[in-house]
PDB file of N, CA and C in Angstrom:
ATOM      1  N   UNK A   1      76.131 114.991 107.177  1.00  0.00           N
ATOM      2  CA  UNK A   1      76.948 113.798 107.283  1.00  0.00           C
ATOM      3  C   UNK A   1      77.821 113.687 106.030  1.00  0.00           C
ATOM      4  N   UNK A   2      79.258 113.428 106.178  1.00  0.00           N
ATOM      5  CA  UNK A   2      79.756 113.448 104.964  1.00  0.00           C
ATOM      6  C   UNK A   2      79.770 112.446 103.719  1.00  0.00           C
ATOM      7  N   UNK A   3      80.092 111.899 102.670  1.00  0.00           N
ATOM      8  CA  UNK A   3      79.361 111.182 101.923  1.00  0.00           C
ATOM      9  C   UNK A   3      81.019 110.398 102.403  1.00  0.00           C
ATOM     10  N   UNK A   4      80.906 108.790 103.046  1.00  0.00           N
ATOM     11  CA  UNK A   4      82.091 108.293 103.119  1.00  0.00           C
ATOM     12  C   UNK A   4      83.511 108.011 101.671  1.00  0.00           C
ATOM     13  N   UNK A   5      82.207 107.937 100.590  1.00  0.00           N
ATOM     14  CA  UNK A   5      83.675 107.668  99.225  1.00  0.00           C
ATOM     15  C   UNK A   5      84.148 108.912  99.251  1.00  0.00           C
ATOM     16  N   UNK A   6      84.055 109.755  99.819  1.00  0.00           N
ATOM     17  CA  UNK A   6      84.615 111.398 100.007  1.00  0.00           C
ATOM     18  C   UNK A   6      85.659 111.465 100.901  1.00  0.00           C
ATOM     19  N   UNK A   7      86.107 110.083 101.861  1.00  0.00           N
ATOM     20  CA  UNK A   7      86.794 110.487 103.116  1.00  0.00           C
ATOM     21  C   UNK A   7      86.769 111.380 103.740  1.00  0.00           C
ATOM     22  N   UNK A   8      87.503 111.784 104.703  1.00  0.00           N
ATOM     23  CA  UNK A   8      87.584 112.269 106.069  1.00  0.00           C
ATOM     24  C   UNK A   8      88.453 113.581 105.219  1.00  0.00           C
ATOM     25  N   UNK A   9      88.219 114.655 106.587  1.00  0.00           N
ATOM     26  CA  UNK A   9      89.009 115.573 106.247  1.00  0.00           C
ATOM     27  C   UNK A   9      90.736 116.049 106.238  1.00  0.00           C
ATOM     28  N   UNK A  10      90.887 115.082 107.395  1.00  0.00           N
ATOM     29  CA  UNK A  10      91.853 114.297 107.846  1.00  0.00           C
ATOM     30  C   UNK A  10      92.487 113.373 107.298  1.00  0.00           C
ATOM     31  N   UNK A  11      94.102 113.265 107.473  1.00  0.00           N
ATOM     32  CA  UNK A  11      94.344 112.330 107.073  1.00  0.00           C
ATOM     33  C   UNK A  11      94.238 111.170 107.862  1.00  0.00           C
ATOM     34  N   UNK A  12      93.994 109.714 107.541  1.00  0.00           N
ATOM     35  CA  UNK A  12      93.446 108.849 107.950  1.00  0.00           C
ATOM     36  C   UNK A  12      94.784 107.884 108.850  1.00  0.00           C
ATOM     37  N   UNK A  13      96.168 107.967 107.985  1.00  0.00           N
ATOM     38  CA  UNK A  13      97.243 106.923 108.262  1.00  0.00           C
ATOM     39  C   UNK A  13      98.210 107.783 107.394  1.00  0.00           C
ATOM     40  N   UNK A  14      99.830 107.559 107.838  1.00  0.00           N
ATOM     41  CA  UNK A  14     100.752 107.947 107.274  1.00  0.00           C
ATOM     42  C   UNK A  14     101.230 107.344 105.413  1.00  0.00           C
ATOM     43  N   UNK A  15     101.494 108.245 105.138  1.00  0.00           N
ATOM     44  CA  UNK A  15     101.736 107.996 103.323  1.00  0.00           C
ATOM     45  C   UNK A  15     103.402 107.203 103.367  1.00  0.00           C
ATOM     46  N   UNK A  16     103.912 107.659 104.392  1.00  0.00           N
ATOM     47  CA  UNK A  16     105.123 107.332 104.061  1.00  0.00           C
ATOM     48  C   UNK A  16     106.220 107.646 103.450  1.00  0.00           C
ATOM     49  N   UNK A  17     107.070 106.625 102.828  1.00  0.00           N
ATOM     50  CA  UNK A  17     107.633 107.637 101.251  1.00  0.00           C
ATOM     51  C   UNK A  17     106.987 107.196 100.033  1.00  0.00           C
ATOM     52  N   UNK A  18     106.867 108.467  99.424  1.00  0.00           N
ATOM     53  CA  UNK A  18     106.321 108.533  98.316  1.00  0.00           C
ATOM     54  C   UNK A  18     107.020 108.240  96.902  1.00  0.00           C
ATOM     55  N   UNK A  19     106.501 107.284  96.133  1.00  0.00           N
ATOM     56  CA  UNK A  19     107.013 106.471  94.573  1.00  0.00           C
ATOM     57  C   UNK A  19     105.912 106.241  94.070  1.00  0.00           C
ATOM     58  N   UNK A  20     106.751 106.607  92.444  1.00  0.00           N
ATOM     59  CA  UNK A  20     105.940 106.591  91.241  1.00  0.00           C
ATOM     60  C   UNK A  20     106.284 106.081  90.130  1.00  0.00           C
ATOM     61  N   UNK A  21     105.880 105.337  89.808  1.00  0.00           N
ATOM     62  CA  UNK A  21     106.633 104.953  88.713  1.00  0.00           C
ATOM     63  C   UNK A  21     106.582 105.571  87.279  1.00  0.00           C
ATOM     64  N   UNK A  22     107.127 105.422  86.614  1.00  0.00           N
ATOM     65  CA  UNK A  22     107.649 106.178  85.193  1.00  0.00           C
ATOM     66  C   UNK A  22     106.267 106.304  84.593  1.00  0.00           C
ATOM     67  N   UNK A  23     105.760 105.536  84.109  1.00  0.00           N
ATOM     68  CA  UNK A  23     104.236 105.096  83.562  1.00  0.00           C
ATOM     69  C   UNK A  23     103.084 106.000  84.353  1.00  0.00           C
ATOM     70  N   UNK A  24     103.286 106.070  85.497  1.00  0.00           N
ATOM     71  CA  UNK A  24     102.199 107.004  86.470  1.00  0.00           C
ATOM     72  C   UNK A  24     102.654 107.923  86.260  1.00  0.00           C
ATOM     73  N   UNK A  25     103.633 108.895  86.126  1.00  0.00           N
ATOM     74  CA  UNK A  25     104.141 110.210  86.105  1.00  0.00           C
ATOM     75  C   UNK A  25     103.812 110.802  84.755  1.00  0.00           C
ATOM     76  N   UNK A  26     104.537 109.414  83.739  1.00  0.00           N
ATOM     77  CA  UNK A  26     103.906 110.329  82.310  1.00  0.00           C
ATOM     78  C   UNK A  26     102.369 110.362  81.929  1.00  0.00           C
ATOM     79  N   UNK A  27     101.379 109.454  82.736  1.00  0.00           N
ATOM     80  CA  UNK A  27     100.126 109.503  82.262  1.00  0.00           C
ATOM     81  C   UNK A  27      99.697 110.832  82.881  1.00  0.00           C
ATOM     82  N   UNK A  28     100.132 111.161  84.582  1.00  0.00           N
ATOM     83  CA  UNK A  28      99.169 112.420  85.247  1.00  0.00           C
ATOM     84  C   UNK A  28     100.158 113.533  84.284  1.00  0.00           C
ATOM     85  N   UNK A  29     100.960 113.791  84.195  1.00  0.00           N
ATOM     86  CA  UNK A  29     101.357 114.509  83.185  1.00  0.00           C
ATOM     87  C   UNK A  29     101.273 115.041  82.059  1.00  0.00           C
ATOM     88  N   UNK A  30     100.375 113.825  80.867  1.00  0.00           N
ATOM     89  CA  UNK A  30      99.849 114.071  79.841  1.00  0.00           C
ATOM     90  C   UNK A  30      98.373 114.538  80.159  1.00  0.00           C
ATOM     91  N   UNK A  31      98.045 114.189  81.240  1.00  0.00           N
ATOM     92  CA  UNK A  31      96.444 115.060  81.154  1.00  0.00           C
ATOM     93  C   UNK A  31      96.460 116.450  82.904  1.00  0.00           C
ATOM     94  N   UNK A  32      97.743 116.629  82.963  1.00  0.00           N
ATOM     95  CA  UNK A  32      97.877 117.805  83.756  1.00  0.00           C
ATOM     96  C   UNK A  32      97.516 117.786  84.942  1.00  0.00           C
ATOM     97  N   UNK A  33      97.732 116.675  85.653  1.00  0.00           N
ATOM     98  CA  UNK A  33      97.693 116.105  87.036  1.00  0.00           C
ATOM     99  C   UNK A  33      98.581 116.084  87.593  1.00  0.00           C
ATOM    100  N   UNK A  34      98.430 116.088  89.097  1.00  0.00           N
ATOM    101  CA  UNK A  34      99.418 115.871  90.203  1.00  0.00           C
ATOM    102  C   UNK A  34      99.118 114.759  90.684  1.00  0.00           C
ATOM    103  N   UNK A  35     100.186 114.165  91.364  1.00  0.00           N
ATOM    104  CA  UNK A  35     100.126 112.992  92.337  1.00  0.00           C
ATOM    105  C   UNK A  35      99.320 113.816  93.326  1.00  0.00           C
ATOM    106  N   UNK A  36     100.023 115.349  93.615  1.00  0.00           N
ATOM    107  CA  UNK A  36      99.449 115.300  95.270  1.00  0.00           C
ATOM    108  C   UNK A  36      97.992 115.388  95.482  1.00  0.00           C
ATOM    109  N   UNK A  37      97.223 115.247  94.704  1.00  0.00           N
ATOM    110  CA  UNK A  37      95.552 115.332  94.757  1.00  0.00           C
ATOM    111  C   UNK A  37      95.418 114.221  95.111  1.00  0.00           C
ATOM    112  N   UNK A  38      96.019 112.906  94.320  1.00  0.00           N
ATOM    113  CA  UNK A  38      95.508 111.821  94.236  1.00  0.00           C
ATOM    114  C   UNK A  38      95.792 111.094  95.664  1.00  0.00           C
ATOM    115  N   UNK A  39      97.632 111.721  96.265  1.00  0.00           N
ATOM    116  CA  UNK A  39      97.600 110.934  97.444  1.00  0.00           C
ATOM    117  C   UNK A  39      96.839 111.992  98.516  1.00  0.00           C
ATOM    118  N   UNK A  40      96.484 113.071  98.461  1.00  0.00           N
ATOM    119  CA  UNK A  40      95.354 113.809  99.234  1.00  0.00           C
ATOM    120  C   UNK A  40      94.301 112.599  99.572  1.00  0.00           C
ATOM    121  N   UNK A  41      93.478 112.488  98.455  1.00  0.00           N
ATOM    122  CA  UNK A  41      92.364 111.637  98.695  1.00  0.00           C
ATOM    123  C   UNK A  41      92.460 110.174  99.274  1.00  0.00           C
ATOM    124  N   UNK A  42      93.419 109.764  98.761  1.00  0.00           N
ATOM    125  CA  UNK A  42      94.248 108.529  99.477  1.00  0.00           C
ATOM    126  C   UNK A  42      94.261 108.162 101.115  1.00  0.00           C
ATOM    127  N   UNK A  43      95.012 109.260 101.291  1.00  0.00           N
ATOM    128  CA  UNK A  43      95.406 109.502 102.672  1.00  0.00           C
ATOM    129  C   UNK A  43      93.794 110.124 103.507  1.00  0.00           C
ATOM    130  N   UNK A  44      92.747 110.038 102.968  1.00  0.00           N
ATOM    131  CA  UNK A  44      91.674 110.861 103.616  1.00  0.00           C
ATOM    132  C   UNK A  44      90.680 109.965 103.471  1.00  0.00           C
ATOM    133  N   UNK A  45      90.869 108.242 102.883  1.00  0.00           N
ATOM    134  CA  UNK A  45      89.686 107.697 102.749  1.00  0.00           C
ATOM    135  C   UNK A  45      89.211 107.703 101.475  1.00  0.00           C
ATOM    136  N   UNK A  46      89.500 108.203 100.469  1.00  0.00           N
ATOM    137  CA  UNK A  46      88.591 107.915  99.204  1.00  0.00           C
ATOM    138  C   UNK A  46      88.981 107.257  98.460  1.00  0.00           C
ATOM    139  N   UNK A  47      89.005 106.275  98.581  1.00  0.00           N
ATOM    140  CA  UNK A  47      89.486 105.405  97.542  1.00  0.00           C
ATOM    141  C   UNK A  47      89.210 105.000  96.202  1.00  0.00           C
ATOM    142  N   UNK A  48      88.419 105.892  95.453  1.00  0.00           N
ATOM    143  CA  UNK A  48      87.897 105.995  94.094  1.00  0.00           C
ATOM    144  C   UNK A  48      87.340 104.801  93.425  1.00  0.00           C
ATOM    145  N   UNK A  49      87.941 104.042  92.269  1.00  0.00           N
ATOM    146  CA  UNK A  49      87.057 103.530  92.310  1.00  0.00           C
ATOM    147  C   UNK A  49      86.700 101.604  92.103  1.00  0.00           C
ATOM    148  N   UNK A  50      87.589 101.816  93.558  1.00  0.00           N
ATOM    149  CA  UNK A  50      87.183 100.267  94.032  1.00  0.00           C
ATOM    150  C   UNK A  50      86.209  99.884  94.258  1.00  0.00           C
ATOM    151  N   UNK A  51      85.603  98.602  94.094  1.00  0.00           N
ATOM    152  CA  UNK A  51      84.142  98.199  94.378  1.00  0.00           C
ATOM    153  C   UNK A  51      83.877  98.000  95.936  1.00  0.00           C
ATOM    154  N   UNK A  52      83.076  98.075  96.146  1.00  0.00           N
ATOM    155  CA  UNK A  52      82.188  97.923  97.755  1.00  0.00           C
ATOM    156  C   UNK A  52      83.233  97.083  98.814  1.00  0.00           C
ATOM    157  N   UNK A  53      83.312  95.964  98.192  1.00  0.00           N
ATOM    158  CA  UNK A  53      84.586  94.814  98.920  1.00  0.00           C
ATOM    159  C   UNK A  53      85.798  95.534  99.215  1.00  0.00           C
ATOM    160  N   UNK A  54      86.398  95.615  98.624  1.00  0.00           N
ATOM    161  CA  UNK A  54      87.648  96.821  98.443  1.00  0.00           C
ATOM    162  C   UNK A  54      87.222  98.005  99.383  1.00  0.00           C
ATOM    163  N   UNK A  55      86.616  98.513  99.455  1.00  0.00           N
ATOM    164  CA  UNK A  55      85.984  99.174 100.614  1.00  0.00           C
ATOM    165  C   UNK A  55      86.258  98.894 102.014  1.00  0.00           C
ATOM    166  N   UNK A  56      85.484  98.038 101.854  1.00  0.00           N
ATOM    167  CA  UNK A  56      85.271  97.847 103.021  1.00  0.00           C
ATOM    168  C   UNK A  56      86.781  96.964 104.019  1.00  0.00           C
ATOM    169  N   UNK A  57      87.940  96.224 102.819  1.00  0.00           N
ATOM    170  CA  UNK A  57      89.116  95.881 103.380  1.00  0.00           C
ATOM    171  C   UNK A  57      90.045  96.976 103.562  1.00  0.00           C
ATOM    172  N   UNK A  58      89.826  98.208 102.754  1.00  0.00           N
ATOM    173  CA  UNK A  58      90.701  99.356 103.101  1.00  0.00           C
ATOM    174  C   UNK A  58      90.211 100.090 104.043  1.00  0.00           C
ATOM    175  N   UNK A  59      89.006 100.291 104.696  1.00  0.00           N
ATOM    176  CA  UNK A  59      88.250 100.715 105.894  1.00  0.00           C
ATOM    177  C   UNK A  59      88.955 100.033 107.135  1.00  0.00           C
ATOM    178  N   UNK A  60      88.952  98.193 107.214  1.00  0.00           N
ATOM    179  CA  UNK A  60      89.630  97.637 108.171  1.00  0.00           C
ATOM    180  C   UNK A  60      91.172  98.324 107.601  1.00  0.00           C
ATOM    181  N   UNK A  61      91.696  97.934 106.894  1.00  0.00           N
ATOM    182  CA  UNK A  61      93.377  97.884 106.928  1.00  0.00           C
ATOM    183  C   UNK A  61      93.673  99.036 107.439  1.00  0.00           C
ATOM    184  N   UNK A  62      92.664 100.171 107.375  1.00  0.00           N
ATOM    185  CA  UNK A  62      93.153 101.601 108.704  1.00  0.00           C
ATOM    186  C   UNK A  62      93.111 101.255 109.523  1.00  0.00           C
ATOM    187  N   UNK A  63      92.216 100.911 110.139  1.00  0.00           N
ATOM    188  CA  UNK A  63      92.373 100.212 111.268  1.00  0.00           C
ATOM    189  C   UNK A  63      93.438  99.009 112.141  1.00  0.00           C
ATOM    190  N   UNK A  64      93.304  97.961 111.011  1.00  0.00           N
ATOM    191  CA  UNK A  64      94.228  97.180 111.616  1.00  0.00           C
ATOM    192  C   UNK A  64      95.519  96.890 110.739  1.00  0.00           C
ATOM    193  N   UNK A  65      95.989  97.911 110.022  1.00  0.00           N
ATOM    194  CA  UNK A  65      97.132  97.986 109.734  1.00  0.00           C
ATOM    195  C   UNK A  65      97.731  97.280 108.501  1.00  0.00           C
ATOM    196  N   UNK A  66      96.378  97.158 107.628  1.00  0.00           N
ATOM    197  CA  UNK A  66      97.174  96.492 106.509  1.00  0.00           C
ATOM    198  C   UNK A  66      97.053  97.170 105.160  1.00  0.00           C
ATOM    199  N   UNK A  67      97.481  96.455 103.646  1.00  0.00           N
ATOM    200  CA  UNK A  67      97.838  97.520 102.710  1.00  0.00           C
ATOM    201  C   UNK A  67      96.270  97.876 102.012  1.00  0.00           C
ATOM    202  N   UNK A  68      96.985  98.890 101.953  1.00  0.00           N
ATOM    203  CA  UNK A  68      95.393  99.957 101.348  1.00  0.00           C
ATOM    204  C   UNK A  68      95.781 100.258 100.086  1.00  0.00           C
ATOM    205  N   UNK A  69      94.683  99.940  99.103  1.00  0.00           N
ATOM    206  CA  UNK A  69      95.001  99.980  97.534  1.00  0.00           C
ATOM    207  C   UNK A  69      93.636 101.430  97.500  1.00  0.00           C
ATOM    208  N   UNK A  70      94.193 102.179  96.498  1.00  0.00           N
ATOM    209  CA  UNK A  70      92.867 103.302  95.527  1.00  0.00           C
ATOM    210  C   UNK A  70      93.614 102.823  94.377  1.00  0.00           C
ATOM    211  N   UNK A  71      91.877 103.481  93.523  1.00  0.00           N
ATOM    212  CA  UNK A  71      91.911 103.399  92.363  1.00  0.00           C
ATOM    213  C   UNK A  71      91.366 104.819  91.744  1.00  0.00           C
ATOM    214  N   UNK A  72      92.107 105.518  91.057  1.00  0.00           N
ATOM    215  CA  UNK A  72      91.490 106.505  90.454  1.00  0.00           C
ATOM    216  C   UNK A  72      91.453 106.612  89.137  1.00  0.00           C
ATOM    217  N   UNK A  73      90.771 107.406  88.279  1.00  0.00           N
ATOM    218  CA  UNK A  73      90.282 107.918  87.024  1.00  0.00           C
ATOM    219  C   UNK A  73      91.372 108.728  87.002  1.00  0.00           C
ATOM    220  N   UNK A  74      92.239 108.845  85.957  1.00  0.00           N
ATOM    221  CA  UNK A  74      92.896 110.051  85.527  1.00  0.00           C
ATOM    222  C   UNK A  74      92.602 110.174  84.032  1.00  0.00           C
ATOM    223  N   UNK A  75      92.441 111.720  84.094  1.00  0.00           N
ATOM    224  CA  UNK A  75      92.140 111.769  82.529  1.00  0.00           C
ATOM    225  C   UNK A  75      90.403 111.586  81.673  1.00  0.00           C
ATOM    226  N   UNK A  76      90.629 111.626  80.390  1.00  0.00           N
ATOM    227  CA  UNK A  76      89.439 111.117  79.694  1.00  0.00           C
ATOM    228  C   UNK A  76      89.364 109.648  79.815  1.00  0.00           C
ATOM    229  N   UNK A  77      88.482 108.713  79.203  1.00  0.00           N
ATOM    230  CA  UNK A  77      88.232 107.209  78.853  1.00  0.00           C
ATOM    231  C   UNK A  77      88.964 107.308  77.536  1.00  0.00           C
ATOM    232  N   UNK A  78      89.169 105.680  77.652  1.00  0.00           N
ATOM    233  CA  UNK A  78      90.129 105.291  76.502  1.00  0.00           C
ATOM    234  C   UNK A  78      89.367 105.351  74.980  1.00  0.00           C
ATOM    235  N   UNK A  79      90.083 104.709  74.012  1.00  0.00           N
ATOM    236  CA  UNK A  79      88.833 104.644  72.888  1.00  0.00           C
ATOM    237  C   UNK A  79      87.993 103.030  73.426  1.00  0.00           C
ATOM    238  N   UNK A  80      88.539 102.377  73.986  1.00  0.00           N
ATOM    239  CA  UNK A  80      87.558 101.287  74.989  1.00  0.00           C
ATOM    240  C   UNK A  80      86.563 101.538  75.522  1.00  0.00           C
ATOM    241  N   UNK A  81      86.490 102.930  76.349  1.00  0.00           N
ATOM    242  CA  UNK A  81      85.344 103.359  76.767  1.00  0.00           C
ATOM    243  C   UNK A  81      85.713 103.450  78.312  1.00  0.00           C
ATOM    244  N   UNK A  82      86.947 102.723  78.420  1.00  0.00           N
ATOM    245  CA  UNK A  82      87.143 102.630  79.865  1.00  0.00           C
ATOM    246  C   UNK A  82      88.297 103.992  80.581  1.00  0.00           C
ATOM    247  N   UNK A  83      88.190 104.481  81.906  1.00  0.00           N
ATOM    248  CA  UNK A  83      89.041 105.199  81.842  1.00  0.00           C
ATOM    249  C   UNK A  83      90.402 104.477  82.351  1.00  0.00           C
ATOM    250  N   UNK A  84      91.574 105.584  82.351  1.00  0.00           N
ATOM    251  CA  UNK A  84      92.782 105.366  81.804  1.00  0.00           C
ATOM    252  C   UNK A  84      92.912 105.269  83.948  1.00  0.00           C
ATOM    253  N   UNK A  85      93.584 105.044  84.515  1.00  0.00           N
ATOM    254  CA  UNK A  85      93.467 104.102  85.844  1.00  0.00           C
ATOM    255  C   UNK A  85      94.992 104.340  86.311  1.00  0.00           C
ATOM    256  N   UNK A  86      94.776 104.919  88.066  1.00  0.00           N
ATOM    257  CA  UNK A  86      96.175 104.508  88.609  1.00  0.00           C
ATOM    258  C   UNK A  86      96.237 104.348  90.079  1.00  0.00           C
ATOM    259  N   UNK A  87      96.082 103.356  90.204  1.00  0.00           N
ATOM    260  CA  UNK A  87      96.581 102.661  91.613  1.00  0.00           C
ATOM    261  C   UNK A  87      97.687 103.455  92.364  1.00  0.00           C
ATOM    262  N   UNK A  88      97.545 103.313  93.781  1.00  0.00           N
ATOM    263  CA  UNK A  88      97.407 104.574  95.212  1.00  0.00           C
ATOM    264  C   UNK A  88      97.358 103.330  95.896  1.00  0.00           C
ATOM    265  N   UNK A  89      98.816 102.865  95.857  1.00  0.00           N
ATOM    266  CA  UNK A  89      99.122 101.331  97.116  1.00  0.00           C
ATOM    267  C   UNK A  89     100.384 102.158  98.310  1.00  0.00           C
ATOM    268  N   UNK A  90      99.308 102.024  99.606  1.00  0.00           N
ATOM    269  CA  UNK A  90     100.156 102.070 100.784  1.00  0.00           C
ATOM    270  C   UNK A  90     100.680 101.062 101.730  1.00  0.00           C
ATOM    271  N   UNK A  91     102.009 100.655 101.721  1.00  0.00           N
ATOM    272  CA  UNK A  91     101.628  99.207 102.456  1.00  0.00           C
ATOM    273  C   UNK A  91     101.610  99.145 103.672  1.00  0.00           C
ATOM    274  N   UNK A  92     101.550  97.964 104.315  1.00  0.00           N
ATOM    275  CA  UNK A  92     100.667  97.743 105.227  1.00  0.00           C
ATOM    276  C   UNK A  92     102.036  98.536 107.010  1.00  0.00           C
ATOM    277  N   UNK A  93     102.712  98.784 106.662  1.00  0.00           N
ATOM    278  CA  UNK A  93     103.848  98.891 107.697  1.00  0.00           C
ATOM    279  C   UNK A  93     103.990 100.237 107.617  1.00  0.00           C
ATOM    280  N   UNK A  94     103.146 101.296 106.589  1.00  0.00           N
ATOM    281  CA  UNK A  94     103.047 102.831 106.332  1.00  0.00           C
ATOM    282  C   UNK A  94     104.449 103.428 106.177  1.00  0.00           C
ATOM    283  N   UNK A  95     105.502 102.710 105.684  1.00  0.00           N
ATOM    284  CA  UNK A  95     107.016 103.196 105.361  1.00  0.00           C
ATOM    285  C   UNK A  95     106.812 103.435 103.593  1.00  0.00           C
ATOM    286  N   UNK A  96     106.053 103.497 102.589  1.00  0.00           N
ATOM    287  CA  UNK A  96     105.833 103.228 101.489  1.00  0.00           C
ATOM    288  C   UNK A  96     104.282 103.679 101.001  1.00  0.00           C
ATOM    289  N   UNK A  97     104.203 104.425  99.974  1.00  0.00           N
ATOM    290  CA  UNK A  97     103.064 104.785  98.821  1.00  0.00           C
ATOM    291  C   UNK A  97     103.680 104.487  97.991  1.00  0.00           C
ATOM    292  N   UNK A  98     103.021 103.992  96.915  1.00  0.00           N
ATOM    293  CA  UNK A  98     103.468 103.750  95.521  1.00  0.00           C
ATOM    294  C   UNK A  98     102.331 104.351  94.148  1.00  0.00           C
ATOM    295  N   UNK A  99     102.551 104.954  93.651  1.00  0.00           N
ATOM    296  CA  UNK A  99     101.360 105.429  92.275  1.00  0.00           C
ATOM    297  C   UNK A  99     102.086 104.756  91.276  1.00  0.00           C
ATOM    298  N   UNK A 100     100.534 103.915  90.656  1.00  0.00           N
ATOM    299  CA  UNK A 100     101.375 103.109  89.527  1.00  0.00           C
ATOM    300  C   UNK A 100     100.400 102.646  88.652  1.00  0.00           C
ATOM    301  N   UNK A 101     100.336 102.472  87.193  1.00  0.00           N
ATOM    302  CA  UNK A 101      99.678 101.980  86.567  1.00  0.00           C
ATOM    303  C   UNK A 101      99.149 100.083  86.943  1.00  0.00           C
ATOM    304  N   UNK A 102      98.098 100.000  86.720  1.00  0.00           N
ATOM    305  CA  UNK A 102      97.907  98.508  87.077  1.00  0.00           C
ATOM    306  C   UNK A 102      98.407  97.053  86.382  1.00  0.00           C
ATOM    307  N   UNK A 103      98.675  97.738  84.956  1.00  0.00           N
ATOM    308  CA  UNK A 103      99.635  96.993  84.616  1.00  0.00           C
ATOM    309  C   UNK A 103     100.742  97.082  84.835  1.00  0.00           C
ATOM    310  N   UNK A 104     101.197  97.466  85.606  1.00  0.00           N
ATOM    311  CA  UNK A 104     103.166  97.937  86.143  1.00  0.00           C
ATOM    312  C   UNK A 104     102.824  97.265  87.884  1.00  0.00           C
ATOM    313  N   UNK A 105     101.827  96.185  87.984  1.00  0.00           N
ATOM    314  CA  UNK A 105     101.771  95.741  89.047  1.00  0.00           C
ATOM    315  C   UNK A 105     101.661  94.265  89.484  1.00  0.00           C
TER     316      UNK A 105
END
């Protein structure tokens, strides 16, 4: 059985067009990342690392059509301890992805 924070193998719903903002490009950049991993997992269900709730509204919004937020880890943790974070928003009408830092939101 597959582990669900893993998503599907499949993609789940259309990405749309794809945007990034300046701030998301230079962070996966400085630690040698691609977007396309991140909207891989996106588009397949994994939504990294939103809590349980968040879950479970991006589970419905495949379903019934509304906006689906991820959260992923890029990179090491800060000197905070926390890691460095970038939001994977599709909205709800699937004409639009956006990768973006959470403060640029």
């Amino acid at each position: 059985m597959p582990n669900p924070r893993q998503g599907q193998a499949c993609p789940l719903f259309s990405l749309g067009r794809i945007y990034a903002t300046p701030g998301a490009l230079k962070l996966l950049n400085r630690h040698q990342q691609t977007a396309t991993t991140l909207l891989a997992r996106h588009a397949r269900g994994d939504w990294g690392l939103v809590p349980p709730e968040d879950v479970a509204a991006n589970d419905q919004a495949v379903r019934d059509g509304f906006r689906i937020l991820s959260s992923y880890a890029v990179g090491t943790t800060t000197t905070a301890g926390r890691p460095e974070v970038i939001w994977v928003i599709t909205e709800a009408d699937r004409s639009i992805t956006t990768l973006l830092l959470p403060k640029a939101y």
